[in-house]
Protein backbone atom coordinates (compact mmCIF):
# COMPACT_ATOMS: atom_id res chain seq x y z
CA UNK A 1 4.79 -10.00 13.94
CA UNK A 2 7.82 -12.06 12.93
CA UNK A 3 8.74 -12.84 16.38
CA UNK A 4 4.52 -14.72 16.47
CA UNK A 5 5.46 -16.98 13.41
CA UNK A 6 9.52 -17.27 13.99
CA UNK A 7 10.64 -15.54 11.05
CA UNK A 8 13.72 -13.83 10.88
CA UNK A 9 14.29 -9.81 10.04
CA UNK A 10 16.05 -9.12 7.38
CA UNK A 11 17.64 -5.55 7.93
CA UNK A 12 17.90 -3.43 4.63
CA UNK A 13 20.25 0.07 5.26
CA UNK A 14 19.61 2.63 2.05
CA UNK A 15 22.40 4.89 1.92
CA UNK A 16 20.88 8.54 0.76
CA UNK A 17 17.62 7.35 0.27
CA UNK A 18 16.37 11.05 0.87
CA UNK A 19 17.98 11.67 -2.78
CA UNK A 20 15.61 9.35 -4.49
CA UNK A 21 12.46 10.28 -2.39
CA UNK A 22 12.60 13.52 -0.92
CA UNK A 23 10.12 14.61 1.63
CA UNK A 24 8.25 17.33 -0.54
CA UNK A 25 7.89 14.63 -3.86
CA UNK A 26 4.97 12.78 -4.39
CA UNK A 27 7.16 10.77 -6.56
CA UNK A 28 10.66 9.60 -6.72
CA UNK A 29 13.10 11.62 -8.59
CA UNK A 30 13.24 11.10 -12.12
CA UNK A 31 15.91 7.47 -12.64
CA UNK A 32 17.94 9.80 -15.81
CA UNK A 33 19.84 11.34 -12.98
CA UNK A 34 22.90 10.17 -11.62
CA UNK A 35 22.25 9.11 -7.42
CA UNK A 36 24.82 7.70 -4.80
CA UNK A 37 22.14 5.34 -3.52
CA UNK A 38 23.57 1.86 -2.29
CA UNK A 39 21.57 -0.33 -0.42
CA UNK A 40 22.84 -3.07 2.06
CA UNK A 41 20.71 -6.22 2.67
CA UNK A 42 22.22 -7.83 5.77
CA UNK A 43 22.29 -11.02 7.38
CA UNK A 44 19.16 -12.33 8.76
CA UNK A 45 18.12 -11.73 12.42
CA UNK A 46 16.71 -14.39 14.48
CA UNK A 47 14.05 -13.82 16.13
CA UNK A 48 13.14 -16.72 18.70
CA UNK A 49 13.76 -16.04 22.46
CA UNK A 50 14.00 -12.55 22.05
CA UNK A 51 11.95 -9.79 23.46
CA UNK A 52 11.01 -6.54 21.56
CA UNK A 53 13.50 -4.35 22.70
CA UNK A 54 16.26 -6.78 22.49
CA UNK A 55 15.26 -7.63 19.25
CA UNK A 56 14.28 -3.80 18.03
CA UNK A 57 18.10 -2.65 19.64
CA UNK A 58 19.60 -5.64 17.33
CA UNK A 59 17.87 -4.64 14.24
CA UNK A 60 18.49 -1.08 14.86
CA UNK A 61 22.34 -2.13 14.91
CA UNK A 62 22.57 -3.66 11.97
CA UNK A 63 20.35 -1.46 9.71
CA UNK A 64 22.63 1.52 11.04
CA UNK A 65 26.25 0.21 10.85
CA UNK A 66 26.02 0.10 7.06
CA UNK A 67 24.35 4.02 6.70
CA UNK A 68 27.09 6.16 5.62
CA UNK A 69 28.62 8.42 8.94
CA UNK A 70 26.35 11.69 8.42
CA UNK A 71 23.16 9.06 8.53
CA UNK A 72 23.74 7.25 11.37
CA UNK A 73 21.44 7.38 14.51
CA UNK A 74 22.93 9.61 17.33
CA UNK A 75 24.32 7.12 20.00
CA UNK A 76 21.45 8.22 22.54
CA UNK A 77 18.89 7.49 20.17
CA UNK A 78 15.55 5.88 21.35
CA UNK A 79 15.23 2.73 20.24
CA UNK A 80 12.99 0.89 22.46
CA UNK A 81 9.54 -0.37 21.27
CA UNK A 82 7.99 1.30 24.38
């Protein structure tokens, strides 16, 4: 969709987002508690002359280099929009 209008990604990485939402809450956990949540908002990702999986593999990088080591994506991860 961005790549039909030009508009660049923006690639957000939320470090132990699973603390605030877990799976099995409807809701997120109450704010009173103390959570390590940090979230990154990186540089914007151009999207013109790109195709999807070069542009998928891209944002894919850049969300994951700023997840903390025990959230990263295995190195043989999938990330092809196929």
């Amino acid at each position: 969709m961005a790549q039909k209008v030009g508009a660049p990604i923006v690639p957000i990485s939320i470090n132990y987002a699973q603390k605030v939402q877990p799976l099995e809450y409807i809701f997120p956990v109450r704010p009173s508690r103390c959570l390590p949540v940090t979230i990154y908002i990186g540089k914007p990702i151009e999207t013109d002359g790109k195709n999807d999986d070069e542009l998928m593999a891209e944002v894919w990088h850049a969300i994951s280099e700023n997840l903390v080591d025990s959230q990263k994506p295995s190195d043989d991860a999938d990330v092809s929009t196929a």
